[in-house]
Protein backbone atom coordinates (compact mmCIF):
# COMPACT_ATOMS: atom_id res chain seq x y z
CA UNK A 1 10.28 13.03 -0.87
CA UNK A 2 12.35 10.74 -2.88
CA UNK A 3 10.90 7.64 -3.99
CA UNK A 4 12.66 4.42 -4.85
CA UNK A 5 12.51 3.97 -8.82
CA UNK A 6 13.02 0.57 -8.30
CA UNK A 7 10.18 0.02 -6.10
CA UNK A 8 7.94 2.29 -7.90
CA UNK A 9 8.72 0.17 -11.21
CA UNK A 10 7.97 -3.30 -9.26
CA UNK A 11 4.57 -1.88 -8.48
CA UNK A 12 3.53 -0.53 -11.56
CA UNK A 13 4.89 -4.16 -13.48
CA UNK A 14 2.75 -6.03 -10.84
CA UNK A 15 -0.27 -3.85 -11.49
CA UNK A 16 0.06 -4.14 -15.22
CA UNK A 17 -0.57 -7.50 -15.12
CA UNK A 18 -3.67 -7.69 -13.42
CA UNK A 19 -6.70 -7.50 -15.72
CA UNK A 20 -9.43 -4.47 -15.60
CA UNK A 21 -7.55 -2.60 -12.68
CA UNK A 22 -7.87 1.45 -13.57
CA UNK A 23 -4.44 2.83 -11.73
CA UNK A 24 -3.62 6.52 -11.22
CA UNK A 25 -0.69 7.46 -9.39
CA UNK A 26 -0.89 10.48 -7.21
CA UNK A 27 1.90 12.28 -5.36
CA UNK A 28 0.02 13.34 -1.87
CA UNK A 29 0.99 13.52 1.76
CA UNK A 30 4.51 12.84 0.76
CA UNK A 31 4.16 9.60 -0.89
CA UNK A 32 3.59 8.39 -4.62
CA UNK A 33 0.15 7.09 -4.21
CA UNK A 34 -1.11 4.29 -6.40
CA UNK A 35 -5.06 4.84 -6.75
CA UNK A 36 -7.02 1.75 -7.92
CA UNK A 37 -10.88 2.63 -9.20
CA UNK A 38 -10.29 6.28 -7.84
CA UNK A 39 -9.25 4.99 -4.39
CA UNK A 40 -5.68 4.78 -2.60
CA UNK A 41 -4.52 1.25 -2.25
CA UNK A 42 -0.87 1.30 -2.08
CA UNK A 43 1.62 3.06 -1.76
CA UNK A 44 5.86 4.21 -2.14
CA UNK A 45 7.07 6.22 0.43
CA UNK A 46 11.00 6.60 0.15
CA UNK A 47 11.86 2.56 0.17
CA UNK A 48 8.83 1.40 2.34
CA UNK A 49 5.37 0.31 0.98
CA UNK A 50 2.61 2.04 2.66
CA UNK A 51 -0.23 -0.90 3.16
CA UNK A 52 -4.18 -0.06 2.55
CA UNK A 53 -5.82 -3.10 3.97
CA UNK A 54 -8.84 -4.44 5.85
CA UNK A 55 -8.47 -2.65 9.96
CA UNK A 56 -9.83 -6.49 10.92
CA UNK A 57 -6.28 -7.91 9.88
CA UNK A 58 -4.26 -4.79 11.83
CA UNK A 59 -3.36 -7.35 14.54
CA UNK A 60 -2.34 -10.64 12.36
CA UNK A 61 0.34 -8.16 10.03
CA UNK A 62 1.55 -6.53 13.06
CA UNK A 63 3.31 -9.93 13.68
CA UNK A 64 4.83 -9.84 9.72
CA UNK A 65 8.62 -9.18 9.23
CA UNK A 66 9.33 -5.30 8.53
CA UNK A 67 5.96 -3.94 9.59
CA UNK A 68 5.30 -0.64 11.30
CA UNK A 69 2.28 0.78 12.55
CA UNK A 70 1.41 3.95 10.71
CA UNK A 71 0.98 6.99 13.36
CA UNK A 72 -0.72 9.74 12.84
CA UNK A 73 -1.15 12.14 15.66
CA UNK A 74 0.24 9.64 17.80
CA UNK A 75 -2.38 7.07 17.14
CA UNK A 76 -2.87 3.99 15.67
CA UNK A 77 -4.33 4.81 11.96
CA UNK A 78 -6.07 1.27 11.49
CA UNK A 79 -6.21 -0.18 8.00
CA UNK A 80 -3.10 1.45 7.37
CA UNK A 81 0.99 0.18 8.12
CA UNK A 82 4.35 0.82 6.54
CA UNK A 83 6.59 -2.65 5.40
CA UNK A 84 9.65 -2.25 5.52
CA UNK A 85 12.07 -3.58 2.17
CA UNK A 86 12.98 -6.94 4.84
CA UNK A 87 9.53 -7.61 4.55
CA UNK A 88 8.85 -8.11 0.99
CA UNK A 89 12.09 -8.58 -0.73
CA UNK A 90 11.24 -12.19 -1.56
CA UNK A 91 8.66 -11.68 -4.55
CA UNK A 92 5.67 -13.86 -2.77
CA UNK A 93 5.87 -11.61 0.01
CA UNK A 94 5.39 -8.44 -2.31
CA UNK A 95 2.71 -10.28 -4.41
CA UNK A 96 0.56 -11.08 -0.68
CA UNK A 97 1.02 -7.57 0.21
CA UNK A 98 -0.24 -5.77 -2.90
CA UNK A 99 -2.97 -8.56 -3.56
CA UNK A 100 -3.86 -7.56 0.05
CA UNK A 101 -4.36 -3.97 -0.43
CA UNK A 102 -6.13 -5.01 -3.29
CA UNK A 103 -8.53 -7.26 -2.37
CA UNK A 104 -9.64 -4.42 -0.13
CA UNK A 105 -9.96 -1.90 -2.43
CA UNK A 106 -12.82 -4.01 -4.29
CA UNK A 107 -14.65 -3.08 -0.13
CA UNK A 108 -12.83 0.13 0.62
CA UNK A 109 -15.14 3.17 0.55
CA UNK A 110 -13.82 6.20 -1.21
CA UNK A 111 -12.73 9.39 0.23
CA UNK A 112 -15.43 12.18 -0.13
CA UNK A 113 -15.00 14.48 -2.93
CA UNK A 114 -15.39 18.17 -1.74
């Protein structure tokens, strides 16, 4: 999958500037995956941002500009959305998203290693 540079390079500015963060990025599942403290958080799929976020706010961003529930198997994968470029072109919209995936990485459990 193609990624957009541009969008990739906003991200990894953003994340630069905020202190004691330990970022990998990881291609997986057709995305570039930005991993926070060894746990995905955000990510760039093609020109969309792919939202890791607290399931208890699923309902209030459903209402946000540009969002689409993620699918997988044909259900809801809560926690989890696609925005859309039209919904965080304007830089305080980007900085509310990725502070939101954020904040719930500090809570998020990590996948199991096997």
């Amino acid at each position: 999958m193609a990624y957009d540079s541009k969008l990739v390079d906003r991200l990894r500015e953003y994340l630069a500037k905020v202190p004691v963060l330990e970022v990998q990025e990881k291609e997986m599942f057709g995305v570039l995956n930005f991993m926070v403290h060894g746990k995905t958080c955000i990510c760039v799929s093609g020109e969309k941002l792919m939202l890791r976020f607290n399931p208890e706010l699923q309902d209030k961003l459903a209402e946000k500009y540009g969002y689409e529930t993620m699918l997988m198997r044909g259900k809801t994968y809560k926690g989890y959305c696609y925005m859309h470029p039209e919904g965080f072109k304007k830089r305080i919209d980007f900085e509310y998203y990725v502070n939101l995936c954020l904040d719930f990485n500090k809570i998020a459990k990590s996948s199991k290693k096997k």
